[in-house]
C-alpha atoms as a PDB file:
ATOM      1  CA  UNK A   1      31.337  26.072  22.558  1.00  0.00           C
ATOM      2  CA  UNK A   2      28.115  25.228  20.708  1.00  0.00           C
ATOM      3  CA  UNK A   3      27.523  21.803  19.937  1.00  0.00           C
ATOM      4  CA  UNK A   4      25.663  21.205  16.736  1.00  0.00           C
ATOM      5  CA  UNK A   5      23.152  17.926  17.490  1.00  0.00           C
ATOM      6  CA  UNK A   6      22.225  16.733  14.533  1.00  0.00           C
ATOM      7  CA  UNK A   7      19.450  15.234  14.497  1.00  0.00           C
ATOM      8  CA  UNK A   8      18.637  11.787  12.945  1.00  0.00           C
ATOM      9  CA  UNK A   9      17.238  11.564   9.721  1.00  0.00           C
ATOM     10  CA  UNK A  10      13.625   9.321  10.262  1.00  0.00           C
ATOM     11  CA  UNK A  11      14.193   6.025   8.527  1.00  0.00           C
ATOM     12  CA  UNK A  12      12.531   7.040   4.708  1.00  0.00           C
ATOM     13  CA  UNK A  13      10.887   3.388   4.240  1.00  0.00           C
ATOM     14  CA  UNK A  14       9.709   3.358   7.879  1.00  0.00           C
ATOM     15  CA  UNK A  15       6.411   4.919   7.136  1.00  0.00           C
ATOM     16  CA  UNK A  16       6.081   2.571   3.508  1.00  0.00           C
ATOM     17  CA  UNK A  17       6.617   0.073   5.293  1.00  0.00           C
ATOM     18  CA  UNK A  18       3.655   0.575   8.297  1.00  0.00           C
ATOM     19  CA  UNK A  19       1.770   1.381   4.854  1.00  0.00           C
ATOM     20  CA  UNK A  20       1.982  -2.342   3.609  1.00  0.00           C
ATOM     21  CA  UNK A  21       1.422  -3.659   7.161  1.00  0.00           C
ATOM     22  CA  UNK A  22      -2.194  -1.528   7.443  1.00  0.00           C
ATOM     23  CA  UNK A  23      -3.175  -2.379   4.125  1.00  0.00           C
ATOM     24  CA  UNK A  24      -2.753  -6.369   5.665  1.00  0.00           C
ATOM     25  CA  UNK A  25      -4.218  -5.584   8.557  1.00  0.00           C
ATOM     26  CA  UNK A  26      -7.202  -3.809   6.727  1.00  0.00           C
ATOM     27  CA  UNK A  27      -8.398  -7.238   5.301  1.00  0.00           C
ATOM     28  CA  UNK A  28      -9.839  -8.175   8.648  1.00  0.00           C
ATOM     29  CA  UNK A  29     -10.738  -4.391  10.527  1.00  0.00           C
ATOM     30  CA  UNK A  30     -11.057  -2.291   7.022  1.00  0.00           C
ATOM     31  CA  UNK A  31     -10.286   1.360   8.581  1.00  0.00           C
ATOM     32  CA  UNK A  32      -6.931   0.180   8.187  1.00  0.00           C
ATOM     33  CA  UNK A  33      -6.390   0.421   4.793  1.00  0.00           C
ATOM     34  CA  UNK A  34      -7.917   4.059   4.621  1.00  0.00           C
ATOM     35  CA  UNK A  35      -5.216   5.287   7.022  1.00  0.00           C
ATOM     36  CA  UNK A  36      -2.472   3.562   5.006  1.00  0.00           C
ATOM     37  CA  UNK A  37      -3.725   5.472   2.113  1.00  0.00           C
ATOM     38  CA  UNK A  38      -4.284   9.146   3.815  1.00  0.00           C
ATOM     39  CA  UNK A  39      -0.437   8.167   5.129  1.00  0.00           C
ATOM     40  CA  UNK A  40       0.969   7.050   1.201  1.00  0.00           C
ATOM     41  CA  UNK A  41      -0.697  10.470   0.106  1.00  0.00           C
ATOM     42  CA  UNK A  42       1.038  12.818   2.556  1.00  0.00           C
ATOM     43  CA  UNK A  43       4.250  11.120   2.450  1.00  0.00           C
ATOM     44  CA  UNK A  44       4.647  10.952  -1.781  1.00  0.00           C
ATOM     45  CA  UNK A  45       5.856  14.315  -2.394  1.00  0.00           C
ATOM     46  CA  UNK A  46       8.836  14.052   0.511  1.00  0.00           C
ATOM     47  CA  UNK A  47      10.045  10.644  -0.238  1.00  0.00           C
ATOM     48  CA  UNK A  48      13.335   9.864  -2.813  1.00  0.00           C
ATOM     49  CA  UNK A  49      12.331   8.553  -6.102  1.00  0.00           C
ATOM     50  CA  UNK A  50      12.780   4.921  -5.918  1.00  0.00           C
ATOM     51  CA  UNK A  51      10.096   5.090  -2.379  1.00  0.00           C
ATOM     52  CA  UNK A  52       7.506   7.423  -4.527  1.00  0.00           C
ATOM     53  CA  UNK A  53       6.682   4.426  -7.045  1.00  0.00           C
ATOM     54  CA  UNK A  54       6.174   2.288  -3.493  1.00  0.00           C
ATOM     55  CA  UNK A  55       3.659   5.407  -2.269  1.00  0.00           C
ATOM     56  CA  UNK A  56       2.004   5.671  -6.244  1.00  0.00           C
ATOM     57  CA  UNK A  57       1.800   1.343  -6.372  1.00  0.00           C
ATOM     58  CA  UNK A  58       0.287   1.983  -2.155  1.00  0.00           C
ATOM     59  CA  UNK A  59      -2.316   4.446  -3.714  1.00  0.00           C
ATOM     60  CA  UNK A  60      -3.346   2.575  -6.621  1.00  0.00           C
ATOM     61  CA  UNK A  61      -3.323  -0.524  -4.821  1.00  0.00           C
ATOM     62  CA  UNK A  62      -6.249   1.265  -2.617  1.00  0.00           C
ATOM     63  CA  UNK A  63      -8.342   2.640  -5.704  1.00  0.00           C
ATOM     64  CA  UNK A  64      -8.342  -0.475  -7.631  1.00  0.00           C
ATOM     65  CA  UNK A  65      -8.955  -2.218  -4.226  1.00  0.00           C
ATOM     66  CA  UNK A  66     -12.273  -0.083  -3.728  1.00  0.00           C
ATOM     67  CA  UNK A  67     -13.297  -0.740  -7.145  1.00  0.00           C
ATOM     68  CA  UNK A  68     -12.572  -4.424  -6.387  1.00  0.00           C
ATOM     69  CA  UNK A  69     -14.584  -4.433  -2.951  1.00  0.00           C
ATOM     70  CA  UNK A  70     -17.492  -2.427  -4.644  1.00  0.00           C
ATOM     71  CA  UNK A  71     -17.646  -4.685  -7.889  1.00  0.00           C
ATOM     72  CA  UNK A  72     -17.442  -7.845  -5.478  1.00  0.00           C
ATOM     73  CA  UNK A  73     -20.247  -6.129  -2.679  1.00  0.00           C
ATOM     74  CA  UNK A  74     -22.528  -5.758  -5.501  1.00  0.00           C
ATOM     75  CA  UNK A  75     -22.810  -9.310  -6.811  1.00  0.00           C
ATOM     76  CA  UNK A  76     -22.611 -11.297  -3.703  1.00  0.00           C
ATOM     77  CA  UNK A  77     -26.413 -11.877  -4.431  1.00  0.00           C
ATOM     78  CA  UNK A  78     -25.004 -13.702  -7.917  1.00  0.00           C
ATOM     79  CA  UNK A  79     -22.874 -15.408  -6.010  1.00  0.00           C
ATOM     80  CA  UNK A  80     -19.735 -14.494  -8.004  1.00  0.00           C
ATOM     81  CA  UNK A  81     -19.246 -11.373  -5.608  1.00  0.00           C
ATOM     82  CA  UNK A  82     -17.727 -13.672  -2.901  1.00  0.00           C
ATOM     83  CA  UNK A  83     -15.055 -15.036  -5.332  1.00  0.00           C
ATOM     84  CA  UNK A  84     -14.193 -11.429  -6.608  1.00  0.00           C
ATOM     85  CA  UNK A  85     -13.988 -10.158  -2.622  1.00  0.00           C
ATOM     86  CA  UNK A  86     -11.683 -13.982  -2.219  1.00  0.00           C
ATOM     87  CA  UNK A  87      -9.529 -12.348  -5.408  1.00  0.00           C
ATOM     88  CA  UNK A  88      -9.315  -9.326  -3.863  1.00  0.00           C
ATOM     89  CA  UNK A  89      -8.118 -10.582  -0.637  1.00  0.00           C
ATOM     90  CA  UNK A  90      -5.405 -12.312  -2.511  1.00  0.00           C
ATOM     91  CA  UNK A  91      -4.080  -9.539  -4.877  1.00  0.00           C
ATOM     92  CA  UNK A  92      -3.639  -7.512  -2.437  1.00  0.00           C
ATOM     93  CA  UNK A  93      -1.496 -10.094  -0.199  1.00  0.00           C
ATOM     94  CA  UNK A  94       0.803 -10.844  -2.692  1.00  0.00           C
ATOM     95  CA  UNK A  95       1.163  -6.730  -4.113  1.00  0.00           C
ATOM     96  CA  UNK A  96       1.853  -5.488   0.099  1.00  0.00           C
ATOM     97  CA  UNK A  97       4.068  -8.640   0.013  1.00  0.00           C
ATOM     98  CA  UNK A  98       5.948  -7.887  -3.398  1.00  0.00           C
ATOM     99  CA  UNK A  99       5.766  -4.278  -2.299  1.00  0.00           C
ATOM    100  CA  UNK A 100       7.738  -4.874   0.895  1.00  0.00           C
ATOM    101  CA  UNK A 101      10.038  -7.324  -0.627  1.00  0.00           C
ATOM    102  CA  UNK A 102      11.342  -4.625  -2.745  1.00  0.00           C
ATOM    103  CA  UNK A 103      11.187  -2.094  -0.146  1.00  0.00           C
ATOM    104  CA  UNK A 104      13.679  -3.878   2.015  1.00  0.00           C
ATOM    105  CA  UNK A 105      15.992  -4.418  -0.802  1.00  0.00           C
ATOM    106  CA  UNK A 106      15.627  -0.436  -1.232  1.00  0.00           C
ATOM    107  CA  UNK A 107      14.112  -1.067  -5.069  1.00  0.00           C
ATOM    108  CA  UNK A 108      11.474   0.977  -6.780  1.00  0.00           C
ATOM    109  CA  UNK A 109       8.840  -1.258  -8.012  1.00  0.00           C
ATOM    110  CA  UNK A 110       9.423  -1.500 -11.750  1.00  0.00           C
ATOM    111  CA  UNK A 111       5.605  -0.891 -13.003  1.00  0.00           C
ATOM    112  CA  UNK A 112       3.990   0.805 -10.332  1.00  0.00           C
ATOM    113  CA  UNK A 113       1.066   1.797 -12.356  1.00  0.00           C
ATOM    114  CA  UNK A 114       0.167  -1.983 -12.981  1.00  0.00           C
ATOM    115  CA  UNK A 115      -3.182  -2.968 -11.754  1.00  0.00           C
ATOM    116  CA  UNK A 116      -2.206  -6.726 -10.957  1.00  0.00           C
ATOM    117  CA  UNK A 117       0.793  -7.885  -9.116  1.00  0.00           C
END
């Protein structure tokens, strides 16, 4: 008699999830947040539709980041660059933390295309 194993279906927020957590980490060690976003872009096409706004807020989050970082590395000398680097820091604390909120209540984010919170 053959036994069919099936085999267990990989939790779908799981990897989201580890997403948000790089992206935190990547405040303090950088490389982080690169790997979070090379992970959101091969997971997006796979996920259910509710998770791919979480993967398209994830990459956007990372572009408008860089912009951020870049914008705020360039006028440190004016003195303004460490406030926009202190902003950054911030916004993206509270969009990982808004972004796993709703992940655990398995919601899609309702404007993932939104370039604050």
């Amino acid at each position: 008699m053959n036994q069919i194993i099936e085999q267990e279906k990989p939790d779908a927020q799981g990897a989201a999830k580890v997403i948000y957590i790089l992206y935190l980490v990547g405040i303090v060690s950088g490389i982080t947040v690169i790997i979070g976003a090379v992970m959101a872009y091969l997971n997006k096409n796979d996920a259910p539709d509710w998770l791919k706004s979480h993967y398209q807020f994830q990459i956007r989050t990372f572009w408008i980041g860089a912009l951020y970082i870049l914008i705020g590395f360039m006028l440190t000398s004016a003195f303004i660059g460490y406030f926009i680097l202190l902003f950054w820091a911030i916004w993206l604390i509270v969009r990982c933390v808004k972004g796993m909120t709703l992940l655990d209540q398995e919601s899609a984010l309702p404007d993932p295309k939104s370039w604050m919170f």
